[in-house]
Protein backbone atom coordinates (compact mmCIF):
# COMPACT_ATOMS: atom_id res chain seq x y z
CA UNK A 1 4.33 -7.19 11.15
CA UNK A 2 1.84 -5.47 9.02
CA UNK A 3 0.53 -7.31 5.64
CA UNK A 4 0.40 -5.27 2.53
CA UNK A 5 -2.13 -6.58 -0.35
CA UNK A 6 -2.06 -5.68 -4.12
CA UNK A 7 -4.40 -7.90 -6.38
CA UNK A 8 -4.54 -7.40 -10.20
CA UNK A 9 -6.16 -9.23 -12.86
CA UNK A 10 -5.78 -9.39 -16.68
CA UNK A 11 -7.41 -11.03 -19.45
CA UNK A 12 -5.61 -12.81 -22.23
CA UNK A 13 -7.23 -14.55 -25.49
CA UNK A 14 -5.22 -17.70 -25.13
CA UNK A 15 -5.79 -20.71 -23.45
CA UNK A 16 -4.73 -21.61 -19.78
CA UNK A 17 -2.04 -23.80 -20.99
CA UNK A 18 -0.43 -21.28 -23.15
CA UNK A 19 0.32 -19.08 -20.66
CA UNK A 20 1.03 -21.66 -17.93
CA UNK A 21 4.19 -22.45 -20.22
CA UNK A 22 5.06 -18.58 -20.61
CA UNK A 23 5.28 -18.63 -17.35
CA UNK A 24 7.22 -21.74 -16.52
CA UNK A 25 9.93 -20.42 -18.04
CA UNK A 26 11.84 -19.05 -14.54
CA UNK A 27 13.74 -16.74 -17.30
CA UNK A 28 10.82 -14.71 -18.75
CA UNK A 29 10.38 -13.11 -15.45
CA UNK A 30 13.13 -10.63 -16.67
CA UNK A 31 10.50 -9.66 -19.46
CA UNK A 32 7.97 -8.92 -17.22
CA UNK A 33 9.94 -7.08 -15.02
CA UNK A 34 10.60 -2.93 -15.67
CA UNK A 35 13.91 -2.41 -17.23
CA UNK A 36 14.68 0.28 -14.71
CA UNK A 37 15.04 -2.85 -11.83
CA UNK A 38 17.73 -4.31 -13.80
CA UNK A 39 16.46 -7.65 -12.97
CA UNK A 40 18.53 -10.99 -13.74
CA UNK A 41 18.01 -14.53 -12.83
CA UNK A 42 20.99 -16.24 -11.64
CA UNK A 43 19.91 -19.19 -11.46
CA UNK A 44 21.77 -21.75 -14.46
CA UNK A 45 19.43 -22.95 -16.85
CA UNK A 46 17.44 -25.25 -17.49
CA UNK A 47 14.92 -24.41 -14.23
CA UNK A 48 12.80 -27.41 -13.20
CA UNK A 49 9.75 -25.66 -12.26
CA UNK A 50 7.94 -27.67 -9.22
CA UNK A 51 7.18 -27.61 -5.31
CA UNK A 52 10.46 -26.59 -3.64
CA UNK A 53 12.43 -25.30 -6.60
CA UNK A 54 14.83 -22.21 -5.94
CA UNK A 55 15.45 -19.29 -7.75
CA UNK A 56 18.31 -16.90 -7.52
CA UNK A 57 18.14 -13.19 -8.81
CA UNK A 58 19.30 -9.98 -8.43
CA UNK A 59 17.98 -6.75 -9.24
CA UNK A 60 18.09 -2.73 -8.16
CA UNK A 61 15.55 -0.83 -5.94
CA UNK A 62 16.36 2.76 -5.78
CA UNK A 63 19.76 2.05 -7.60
CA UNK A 64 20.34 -0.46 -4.63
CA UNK A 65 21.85 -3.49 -5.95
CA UNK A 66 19.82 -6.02 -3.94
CA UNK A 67 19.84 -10.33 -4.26
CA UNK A 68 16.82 -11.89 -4.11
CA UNK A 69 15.32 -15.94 -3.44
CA UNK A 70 12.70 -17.36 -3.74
CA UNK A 71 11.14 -20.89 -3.65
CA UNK A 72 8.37 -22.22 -5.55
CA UNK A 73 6.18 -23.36 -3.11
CA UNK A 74 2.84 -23.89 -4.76
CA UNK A 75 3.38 -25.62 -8.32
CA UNK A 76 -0.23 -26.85 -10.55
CA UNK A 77 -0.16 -26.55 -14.04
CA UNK A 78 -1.95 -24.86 -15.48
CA UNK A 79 -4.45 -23.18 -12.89
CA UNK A 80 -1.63 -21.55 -10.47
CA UNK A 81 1.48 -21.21 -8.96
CA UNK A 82 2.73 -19.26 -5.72
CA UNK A 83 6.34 -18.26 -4.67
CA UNK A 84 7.86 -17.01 -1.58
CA UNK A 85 10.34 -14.57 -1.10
CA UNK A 86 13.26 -16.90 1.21
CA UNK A 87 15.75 -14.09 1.12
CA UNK A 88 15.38 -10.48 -0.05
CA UNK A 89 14.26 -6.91 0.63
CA UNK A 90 10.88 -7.65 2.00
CA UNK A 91 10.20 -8.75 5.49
CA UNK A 92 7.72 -11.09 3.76
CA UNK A 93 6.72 -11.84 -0.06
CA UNK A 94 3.95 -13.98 -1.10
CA UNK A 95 2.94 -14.42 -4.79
CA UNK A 96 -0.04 -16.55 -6.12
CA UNK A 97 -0.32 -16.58 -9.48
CA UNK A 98 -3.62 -18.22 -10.95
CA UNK A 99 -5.13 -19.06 -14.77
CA UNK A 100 -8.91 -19.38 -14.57
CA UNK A 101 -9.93 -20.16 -18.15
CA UNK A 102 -13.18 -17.41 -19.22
CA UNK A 103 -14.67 -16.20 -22.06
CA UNK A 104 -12.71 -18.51 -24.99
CA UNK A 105 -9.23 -17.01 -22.91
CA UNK A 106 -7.55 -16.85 -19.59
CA UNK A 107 -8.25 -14.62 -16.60
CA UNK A 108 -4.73 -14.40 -15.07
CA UNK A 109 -4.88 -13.06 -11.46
CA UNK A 110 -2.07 -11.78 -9.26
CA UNK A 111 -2.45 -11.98 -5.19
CA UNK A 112 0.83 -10.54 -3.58
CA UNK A 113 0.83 -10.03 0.57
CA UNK A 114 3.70 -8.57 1.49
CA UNK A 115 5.65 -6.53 4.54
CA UNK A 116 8.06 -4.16 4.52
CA UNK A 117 11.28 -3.13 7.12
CA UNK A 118 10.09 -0.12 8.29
CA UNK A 119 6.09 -0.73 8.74
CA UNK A 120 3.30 1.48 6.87
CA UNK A 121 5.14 4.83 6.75
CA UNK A 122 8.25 2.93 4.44
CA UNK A 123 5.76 1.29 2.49
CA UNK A 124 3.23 4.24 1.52
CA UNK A 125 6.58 6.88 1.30
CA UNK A 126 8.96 3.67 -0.48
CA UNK A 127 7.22 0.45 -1.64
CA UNK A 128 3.64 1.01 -2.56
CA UNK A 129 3.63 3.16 -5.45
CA UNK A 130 6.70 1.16 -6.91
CA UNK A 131 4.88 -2.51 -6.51
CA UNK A 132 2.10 -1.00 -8.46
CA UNK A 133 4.31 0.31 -11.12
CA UNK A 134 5.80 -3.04 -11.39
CA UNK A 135 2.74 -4.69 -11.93
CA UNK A 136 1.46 -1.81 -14.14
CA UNK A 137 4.40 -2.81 -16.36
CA UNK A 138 3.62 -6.14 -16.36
CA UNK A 139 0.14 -5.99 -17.67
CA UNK A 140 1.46 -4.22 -20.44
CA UNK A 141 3.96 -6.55 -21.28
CA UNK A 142 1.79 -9.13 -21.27
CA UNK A 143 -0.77 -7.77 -23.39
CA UNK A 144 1.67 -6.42 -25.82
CA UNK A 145 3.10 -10.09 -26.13
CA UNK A 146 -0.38 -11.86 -26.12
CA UNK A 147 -2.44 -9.42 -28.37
CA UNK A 148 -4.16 -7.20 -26.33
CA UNK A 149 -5.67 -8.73 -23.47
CA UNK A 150 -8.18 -6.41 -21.34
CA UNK A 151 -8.19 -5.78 -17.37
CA UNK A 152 -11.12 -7.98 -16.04
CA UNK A 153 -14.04 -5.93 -15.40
């Protein structure tokens, strides 16, 4: 099974614990999430974020209605967070989220590994170029909602 690895980072002029709580919030995922994906949580409210917690969703990839789990497996306010994919349309997802506080803000930094069904061909023709999008959507959103924040040099 071949890994896949997309890193980003963004800078944000708040705190660490600002955007620890943004993020917290299971719900606000749909708000970082491109419109096109139709992306719900399903999960009822309230979500008690910690080690172990599940989240339900569902969303569309390629107009494909897909579900998707995950389970928070990684939970330490407010320097990072991780959550693995326990059911969905990857083979394997790994997310590690992390809040490193710089320069009177936050540097927030994504680490995905991931593998696909159907090896490197489906991911450069299929996945690739939509992960980035994805998180290319959600560095806007987040800047737009926390004043501007700047890609780490």
């Amino acid at each position: 099974m071949r890994k896949h690895l997309l890193e980003a980072e963004l800078w944000l002029p708040l705190p660490p614990e600002e955007l620890f709580s943004f993020f917290a919030e299971a719900r606000n995922l749909e708000t970082l999430t491109p419109p096109w994906l139709r992306f719900t949580v399903l999960s009822p409210s309230p979500i008690e974020m910690r080690a172990g917690t599940m989240i339900d969703y569902k969303l569309r990839i390629h107009g494909i209605p897909v579900r998707w789990q995950s389970e928070i497996t990684v939970w330490e306010p407010p320097f990072r967070f991780a959550d693995e994919q326990r059911r969905g349309p990857y083979r394997r997802w790994m997310h590690l989220h992390t809040f490193e506080e710089r320069a009177g803000g936050t540097l927030c930094k994504d680490h995905v590994e991931y593998s696909v069904w159907g090896g490197v061909w489906a991911n450069r023709l299929l996945v690739r170029d939509q992960v980035e999008e994805i998180f290319s959507y959600r560095k806007k959103t987040l800047r737009s909602l926390f004043h501007g924040g700047v890609s780490w040099p």
